[in-house]
C-alpha atoms as a PDB file:
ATOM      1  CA  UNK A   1      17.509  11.433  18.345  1.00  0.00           C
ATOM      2  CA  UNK A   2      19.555  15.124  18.296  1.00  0.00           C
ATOM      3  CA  UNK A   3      15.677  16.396  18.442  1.00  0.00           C
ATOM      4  CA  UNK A   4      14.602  14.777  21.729  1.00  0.00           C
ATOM      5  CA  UNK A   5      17.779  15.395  23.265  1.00  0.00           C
ATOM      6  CA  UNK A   6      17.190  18.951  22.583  1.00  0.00           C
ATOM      7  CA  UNK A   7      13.704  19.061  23.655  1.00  0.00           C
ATOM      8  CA  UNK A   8      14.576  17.149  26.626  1.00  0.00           C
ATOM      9  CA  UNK A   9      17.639  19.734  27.333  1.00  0.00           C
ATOM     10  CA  UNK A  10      19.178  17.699  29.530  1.00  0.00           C
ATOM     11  CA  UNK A  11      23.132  16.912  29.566  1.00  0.00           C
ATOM     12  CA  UNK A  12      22.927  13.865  27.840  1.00  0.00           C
ATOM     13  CA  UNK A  13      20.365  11.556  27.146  1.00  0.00           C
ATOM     14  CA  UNK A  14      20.406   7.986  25.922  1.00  0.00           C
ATOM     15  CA  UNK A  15      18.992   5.920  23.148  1.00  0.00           C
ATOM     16  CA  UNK A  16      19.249   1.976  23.658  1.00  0.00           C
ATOM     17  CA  UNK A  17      19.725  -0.159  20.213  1.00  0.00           C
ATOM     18  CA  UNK A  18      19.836  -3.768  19.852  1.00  0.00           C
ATOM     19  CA  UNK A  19      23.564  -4.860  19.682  1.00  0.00           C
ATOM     20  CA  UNK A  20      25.732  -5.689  16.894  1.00  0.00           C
ATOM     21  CA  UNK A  21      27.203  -8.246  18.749  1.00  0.00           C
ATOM     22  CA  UNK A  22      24.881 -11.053  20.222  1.00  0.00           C
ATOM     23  CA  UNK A  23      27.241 -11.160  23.528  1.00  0.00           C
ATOM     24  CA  UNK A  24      26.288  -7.620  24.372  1.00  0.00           C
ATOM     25  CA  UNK A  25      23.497  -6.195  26.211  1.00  0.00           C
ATOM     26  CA  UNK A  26      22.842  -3.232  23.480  1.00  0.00           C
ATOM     27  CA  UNK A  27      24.096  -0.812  21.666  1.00  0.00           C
ATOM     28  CA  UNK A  28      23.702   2.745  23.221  1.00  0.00           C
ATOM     29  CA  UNK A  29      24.084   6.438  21.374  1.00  0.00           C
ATOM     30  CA  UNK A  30      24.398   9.262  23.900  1.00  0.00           C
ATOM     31  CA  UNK A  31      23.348  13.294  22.629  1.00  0.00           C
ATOM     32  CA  UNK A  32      23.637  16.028  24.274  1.00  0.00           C
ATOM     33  CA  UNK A  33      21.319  19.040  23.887  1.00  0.00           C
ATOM     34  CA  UNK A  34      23.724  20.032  20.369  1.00  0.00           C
ATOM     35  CA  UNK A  35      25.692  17.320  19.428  1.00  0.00           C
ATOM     36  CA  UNK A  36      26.656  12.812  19.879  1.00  0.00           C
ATOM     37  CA  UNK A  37      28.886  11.859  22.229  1.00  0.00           C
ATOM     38  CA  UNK A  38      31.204   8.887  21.422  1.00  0.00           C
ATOM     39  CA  UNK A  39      31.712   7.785  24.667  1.00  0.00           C
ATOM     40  CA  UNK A  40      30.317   9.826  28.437  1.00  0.00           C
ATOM     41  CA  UNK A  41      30.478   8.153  32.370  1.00  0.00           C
ATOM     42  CA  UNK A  42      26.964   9.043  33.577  1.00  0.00           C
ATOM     43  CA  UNK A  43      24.901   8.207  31.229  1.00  0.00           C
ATOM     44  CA  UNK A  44      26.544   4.727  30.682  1.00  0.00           C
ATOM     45  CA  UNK A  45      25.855   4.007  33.952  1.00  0.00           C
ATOM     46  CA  UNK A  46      22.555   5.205  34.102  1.00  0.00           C
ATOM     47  CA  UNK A  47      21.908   3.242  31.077  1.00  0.00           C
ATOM     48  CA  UNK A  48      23.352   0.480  32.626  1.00  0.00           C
ATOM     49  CA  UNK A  49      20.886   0.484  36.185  1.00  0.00           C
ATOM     50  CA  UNK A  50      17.746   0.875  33.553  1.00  0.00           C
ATOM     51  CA  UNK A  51      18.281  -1.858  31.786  1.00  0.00           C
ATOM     52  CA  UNK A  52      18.755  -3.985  35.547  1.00  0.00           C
ATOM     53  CA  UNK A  53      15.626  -2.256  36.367  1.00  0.00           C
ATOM     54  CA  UNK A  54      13.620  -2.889  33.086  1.00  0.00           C
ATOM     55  CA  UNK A  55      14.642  -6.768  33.898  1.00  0.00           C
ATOM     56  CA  UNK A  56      16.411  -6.019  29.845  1.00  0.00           C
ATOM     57  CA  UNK A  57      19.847  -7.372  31.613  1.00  0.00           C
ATOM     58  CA  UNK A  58      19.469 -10.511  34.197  1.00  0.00           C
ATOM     59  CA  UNK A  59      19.285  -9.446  37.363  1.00  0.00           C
ATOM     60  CA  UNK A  60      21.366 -11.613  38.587  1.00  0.00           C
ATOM     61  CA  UNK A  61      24.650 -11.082  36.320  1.00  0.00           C
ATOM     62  CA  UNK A  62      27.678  -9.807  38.015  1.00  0.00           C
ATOM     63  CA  UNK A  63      28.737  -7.576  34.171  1.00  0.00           C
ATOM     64  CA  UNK A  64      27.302  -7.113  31.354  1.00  0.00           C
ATOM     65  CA  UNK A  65      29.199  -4.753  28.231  1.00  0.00           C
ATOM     66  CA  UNK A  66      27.648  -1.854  26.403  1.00  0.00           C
ATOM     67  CA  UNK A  67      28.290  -0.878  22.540  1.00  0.00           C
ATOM     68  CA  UNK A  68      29.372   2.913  22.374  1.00  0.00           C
ATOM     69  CA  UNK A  69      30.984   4.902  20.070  1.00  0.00           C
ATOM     70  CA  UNK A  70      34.705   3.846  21.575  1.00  0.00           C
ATOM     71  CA  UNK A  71      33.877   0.439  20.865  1.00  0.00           C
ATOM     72  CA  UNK A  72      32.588  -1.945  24.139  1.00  0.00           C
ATOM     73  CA  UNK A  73      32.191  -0.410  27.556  1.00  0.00           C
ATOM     74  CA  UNK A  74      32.563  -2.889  30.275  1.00  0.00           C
ATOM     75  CA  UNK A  75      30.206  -2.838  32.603  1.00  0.00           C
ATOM     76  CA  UNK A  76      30.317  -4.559  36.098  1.00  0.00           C
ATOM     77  CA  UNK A  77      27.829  -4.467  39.044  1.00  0.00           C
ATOM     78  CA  UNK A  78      28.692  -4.892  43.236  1.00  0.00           C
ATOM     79  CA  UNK A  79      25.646  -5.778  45.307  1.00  0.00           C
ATOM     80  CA  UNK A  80      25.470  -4.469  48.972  1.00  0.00           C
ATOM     81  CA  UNK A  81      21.593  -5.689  49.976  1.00  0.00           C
ATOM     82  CA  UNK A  82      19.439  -3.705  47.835  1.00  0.00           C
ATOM     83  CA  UNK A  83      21.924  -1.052  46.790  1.00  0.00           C
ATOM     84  CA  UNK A  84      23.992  -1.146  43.429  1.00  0.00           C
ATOM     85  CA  UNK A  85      26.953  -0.003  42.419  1.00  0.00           C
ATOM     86  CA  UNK A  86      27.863   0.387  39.022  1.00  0.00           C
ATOM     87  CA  UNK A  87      31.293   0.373  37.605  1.00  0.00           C
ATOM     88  CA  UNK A  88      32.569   1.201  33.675  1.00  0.00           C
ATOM     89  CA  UNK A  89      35.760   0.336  32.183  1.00  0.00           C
ATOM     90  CA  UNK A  90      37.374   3.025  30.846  1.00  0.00           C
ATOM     91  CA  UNK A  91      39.340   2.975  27.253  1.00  0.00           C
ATOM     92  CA  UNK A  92      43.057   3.192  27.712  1.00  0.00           C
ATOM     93  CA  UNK A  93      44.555   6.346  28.894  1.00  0.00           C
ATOM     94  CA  UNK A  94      46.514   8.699  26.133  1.00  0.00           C
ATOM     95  CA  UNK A  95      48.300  11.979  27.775  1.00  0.00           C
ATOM     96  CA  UNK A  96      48.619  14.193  25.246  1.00  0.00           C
ATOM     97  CA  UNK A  97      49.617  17.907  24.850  1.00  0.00           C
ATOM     98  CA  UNK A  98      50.973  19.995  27.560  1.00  0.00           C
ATOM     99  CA  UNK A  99      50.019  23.489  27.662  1.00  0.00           C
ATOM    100  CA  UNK A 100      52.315  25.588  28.397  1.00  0.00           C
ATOM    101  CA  UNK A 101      50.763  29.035  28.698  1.00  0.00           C
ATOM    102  CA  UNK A 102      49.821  28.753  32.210  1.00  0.00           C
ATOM    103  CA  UNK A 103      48.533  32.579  33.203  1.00  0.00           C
ATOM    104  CA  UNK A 104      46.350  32.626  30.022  1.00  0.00           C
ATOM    105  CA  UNK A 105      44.985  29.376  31.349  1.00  0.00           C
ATOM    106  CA  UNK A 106      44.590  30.991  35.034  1.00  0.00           C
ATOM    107  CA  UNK A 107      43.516  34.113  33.426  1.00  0.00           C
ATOM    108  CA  UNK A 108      40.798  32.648  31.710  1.00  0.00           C
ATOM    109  CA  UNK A 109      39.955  30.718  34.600  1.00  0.00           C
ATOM    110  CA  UNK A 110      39.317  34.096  36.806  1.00  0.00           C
ATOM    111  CA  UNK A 111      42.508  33.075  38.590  1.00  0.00           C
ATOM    112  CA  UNK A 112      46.110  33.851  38.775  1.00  0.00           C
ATOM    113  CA  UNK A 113      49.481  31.637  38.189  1.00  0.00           C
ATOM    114  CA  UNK A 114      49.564  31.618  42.312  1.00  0.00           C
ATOM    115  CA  UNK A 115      46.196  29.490  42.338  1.00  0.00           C
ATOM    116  CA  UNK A 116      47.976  26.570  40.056  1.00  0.00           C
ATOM    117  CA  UNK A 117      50.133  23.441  41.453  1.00  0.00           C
ATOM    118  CA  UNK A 118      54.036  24.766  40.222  1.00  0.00           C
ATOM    119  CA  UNK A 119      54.930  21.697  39.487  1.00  0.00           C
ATOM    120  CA  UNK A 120      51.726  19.820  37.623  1.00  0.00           C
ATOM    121  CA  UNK A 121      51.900  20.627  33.879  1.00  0.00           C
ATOM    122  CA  UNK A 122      48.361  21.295  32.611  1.00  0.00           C
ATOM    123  CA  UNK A 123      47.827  18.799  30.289  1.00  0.00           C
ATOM    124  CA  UNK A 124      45.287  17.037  27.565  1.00  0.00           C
ATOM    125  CA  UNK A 125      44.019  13.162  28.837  1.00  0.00           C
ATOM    126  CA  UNK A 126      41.856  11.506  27.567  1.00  0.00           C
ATOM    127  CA  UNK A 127      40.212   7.762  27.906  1.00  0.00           C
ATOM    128  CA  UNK A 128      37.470   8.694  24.705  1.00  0.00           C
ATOM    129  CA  UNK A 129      36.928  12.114  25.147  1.00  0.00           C
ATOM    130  CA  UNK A 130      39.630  14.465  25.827  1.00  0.00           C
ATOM    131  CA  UNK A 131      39.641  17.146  28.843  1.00  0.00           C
ATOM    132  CA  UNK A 132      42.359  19.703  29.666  1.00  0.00           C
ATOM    133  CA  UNK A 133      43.516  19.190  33.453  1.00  0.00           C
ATOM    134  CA  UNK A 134      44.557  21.956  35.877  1.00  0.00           C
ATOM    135  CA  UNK A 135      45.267  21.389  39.168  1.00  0.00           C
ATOM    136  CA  UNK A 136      44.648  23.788  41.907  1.00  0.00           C
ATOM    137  CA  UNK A 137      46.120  24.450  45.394  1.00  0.00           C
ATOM    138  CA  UNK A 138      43.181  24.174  47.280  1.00  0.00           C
ATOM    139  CA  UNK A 139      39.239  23.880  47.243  1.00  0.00           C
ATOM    140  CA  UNK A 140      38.939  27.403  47.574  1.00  0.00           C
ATOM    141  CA  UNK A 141      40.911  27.963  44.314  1.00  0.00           C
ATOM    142  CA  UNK A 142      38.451  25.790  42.752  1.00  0.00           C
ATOM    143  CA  UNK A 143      35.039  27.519  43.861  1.00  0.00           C
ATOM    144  CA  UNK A 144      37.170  30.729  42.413  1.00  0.00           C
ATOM    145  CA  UNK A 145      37.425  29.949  39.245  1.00  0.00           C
ATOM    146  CA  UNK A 146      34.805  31.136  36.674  1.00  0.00           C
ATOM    147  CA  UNK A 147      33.158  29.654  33.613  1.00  0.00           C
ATOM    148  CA  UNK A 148      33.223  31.811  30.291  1.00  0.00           C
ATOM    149  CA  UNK A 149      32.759  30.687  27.264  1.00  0.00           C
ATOM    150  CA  UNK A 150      34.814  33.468  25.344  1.00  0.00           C
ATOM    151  CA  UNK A 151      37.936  33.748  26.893  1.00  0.00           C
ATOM    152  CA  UNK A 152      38.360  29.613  27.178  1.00  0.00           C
ATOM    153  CA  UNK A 153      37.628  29.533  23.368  1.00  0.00           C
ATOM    154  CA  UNK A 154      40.831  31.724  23.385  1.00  0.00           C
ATOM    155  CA  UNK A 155      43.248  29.680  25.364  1.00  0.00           C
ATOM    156  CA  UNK A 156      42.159  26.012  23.932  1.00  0.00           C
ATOM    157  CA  UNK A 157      41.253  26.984  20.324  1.00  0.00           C
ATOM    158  CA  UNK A 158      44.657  26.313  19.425  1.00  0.00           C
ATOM    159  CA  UNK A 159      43.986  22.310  21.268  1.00  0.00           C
ATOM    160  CA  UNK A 160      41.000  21.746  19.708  1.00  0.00           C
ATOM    161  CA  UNK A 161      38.873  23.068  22.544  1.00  0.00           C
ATOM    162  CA  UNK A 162      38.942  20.433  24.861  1.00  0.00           C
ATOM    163  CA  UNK A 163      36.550  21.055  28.141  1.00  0.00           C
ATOM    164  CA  UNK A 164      37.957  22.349  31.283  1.00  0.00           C
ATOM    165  CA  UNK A 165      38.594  20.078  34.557  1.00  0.00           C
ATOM    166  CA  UNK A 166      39.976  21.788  37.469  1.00  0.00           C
ATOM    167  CA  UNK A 167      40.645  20.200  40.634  1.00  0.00           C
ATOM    168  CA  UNK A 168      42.400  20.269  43.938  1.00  0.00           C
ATOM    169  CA  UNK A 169      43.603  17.213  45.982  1.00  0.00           C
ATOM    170  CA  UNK A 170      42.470  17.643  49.340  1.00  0.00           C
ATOM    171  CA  UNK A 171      43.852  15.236  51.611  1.00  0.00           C
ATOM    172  CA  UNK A 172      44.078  11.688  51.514  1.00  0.00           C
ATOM    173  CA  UNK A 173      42.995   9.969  48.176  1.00  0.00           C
ATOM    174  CA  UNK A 174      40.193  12.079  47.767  1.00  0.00           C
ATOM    175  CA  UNK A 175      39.632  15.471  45.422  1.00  0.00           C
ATOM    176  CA  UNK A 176      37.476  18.510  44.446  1.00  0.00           C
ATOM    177  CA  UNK A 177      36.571  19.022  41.225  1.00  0.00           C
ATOM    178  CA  UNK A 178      34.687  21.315  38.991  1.00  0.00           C
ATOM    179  CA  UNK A 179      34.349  20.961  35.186  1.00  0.00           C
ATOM    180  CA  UNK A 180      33.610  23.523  32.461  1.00  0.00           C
ATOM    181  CA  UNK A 181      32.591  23.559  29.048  1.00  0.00           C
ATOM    182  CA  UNK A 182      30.822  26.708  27.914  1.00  0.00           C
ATOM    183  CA  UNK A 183      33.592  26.814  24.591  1.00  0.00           C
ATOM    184  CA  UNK A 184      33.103  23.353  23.263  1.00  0.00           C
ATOM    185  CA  UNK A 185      30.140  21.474  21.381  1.00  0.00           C
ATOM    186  CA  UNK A 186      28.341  20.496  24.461  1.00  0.00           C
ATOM    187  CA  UNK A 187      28.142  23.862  25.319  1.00  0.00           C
ATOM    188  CA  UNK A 188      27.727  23.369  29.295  1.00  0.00           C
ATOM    189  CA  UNK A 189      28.575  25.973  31.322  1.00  0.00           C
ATOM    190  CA  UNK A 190      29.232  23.110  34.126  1.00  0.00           C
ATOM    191  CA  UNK A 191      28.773  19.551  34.762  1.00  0.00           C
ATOM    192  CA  UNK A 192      28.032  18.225  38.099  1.00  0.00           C
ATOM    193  CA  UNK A 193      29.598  15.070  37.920  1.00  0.00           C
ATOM    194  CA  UNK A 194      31.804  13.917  34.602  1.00  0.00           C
ATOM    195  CA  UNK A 195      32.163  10.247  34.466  1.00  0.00           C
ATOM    196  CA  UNK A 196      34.112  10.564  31.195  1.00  0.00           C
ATOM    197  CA  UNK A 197      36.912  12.888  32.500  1.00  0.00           C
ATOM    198  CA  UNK A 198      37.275  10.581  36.390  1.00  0.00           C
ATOM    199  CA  UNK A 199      38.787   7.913  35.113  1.00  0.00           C
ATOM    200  CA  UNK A 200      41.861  10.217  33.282  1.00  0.00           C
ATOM    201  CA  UNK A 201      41.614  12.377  36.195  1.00  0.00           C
ATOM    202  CA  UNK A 202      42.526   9.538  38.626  1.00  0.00           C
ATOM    203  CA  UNK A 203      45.206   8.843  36.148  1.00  0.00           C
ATOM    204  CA  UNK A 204      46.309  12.015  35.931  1.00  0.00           C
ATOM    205  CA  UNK A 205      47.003  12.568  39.859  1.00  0.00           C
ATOM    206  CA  UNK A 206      48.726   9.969  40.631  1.00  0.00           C
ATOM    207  CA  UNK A 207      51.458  10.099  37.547  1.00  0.00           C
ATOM    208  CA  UNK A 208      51.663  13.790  39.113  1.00  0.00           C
ATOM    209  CA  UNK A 209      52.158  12.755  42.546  1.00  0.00           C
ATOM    210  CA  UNK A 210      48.870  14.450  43.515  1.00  0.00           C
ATOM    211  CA  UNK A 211      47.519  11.062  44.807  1.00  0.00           C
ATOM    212  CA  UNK A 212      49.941   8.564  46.122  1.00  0.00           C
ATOM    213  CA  UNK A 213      50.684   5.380  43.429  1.00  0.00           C
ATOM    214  CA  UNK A 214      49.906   1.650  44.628  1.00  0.00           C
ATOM    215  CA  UNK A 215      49.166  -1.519  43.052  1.00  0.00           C
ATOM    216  CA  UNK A 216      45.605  -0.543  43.172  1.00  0.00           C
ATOM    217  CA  UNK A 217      44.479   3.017  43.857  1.00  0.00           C
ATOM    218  CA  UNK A 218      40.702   3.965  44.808  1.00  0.00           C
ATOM    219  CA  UNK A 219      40.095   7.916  44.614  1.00  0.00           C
ATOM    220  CA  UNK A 220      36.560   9.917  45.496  1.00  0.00           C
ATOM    221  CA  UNK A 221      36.255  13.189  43.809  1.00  0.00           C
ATOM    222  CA  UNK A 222      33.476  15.569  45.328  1.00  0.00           C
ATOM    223  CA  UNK A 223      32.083  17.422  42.551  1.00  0.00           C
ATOM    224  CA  UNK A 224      29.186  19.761  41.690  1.00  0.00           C
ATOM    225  CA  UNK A 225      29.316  21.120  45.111  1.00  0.00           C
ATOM    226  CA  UNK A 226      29.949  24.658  43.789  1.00  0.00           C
ATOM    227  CA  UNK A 227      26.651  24.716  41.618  1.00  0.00           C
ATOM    228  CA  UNK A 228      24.634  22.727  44.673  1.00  0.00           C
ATOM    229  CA  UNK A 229      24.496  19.594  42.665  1.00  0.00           C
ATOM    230  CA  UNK A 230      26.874  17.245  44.765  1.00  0.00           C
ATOM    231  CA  UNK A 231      27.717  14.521  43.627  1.00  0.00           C
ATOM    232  CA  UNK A 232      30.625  11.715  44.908  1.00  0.00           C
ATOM    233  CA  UNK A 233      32.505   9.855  41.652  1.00  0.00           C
ATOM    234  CA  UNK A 234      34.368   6.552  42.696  1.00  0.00           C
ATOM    235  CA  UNK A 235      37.724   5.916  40.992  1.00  0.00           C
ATOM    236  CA  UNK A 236      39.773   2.631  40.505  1.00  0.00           C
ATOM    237  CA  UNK A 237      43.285   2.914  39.306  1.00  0.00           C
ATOM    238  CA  UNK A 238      45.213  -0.736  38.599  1.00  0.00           C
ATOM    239  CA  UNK A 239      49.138   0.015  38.287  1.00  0.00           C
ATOM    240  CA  UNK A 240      51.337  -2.892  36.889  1.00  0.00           C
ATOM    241  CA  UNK A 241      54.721  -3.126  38.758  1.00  0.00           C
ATOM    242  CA  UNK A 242      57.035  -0.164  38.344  1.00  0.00           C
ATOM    243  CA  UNK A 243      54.486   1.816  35.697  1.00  0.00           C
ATOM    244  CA  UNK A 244      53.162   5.119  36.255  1.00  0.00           C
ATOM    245  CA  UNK A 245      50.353   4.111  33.666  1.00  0.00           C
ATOM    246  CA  UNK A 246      46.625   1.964  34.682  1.00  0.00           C
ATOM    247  CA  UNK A 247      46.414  -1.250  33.248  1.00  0.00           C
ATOM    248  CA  UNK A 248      43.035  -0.808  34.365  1.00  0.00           C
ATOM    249  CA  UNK A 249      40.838   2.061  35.291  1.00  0.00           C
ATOM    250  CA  UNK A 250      37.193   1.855  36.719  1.00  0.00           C
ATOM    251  CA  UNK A 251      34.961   4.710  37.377  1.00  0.00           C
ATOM    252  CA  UNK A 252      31.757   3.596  39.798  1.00  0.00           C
ATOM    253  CA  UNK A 253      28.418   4.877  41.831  1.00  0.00           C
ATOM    254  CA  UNK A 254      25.083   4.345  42.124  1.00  0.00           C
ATOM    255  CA  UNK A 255      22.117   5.596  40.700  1.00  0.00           C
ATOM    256  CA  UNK A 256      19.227   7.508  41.794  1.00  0.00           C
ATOM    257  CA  UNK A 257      16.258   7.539  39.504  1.00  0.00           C
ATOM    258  CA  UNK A 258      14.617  11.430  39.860  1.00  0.00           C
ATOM    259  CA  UNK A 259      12.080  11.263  37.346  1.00  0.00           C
ATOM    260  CA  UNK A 260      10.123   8.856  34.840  1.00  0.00           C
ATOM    261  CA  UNK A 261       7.806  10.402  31.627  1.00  0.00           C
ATOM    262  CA  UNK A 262       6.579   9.525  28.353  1.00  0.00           C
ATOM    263  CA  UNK A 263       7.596  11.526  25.413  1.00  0.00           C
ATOM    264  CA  UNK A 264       5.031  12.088  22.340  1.00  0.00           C
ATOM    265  CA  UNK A 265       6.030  12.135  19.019  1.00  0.00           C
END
């Protein structure tokens, strides 16, 4: 499986098993070009419209749940005419380490302390894979900053090397977002749309007061504008009453098949 992925050198690709558990639609491993992934957004919901398409899942169920290396992965499907839309569950939410040397973080960024949010720690979440988040001041801040593998190797080797997801909130419930990971396994110098790191992103702005708290919070971050690959991620946030912690996170979109081919081995 590493092999294909490699030869197909795409960001991930998918390999659907036969579940362990009879309720499930299948078991799914996910590789990137160098390494497994236990758990990534995209290609769990890609996975999820083939398997509608290939008539593998009923057409006409409203969820179905995937087996990934977090465990199940919730799957559930809205119908508007012909046009799906795909939503995950994400694990629970863990915040974990705060990082406190901001201007090395800026620095290695391409940036300065002066393009940061004073008053937003950057901070490890995760919900399966963990991602360091820095919030910016603005969009323009964002299309600033610079990928490089060496001198984020230096800032986050101490973390563990968690990839890099800067964003700006930009009015509204929506944000701009840009994600690096030239230092880490995956070894991409950016991602055009990370379904993994949207759901603790959403999470992440709103227990910073970057996006405003309700019962139930929907968020749209715009991302791989930068690298003219946009793409539009749909968040869902459910608060109990009086946490600052999801009970419930969803991250959603729909799917555009680009190309089909037959590999031979």
């Amino acid at each position: 499986m590493q092999a294909i992925a490699r030869e197909t050198n795409l960001s991930e690709t998918t390999f659907v098993l036969p579940p362990n558990d009879r309720r499930h639609a299948a078991r799914v491993r996910i590789f990137t070009p160098y390494v497994e992934l236990p758990f990534a957004g995209h290609p769990t919901i890609g996975t999820g419209w083939v398997l509608l398409d290939e008539r593998l899942v009923n057409a006409d169920v409203d969820q179905f749940t995937l087996e990934e290396g977090v465990g199940p992965v919730p799957i559930r499907i809205e119908r508007d005419g012909q046009r799906l839309v795909l939503w995950m569950t994400h694990p629970p939410v863990k915040f974990g380490s705060v990082i406190e040397e901001r201007s090395n973080v800026a620095a290695a960024l391409a940036l300065t302390t002066e393009h940061l949010v004073a008053d937003v720690p950057i901070q490890i979440v995760e919900t399966g894979l963990p991602f360091v988040f820095v919030a910016l001041k603005n969009r323009e801040a964002v299309d600033a900053a610079v990928s490089s593998g060496e001198p984020l190797a230096a800032v986050f080797g101490a973390y563990g090397l968690p990839a890099v997801f800067l964003f700006a909130a930009t009015g509204g419930n929506n944000l701009y977002s840009r994600m690096f990971a030239p230092h880490t396994d995956v070894r991409i110098g950016e991602d055009p749309a990370t379904g993994s790191a949207s759901g603790p992103l959403g999470a992440f702005a709103v227990r910073y007061g970057l996006i405003r708290r309700a019962p139930l919070v929907s968020i749209e971050s715009e991302q791989g504008t930068k690298m003219g690959r946009q793409s539009f991620v749909h968040i869902e946030l459910e608060y109990p009453a009086g946490g600052d912690t999801p009970s419930r996170i969803e991250v959603g979109g729909s799917v555009v098949p680009v190309m089909t081919a037959e590999l031979t081995i």
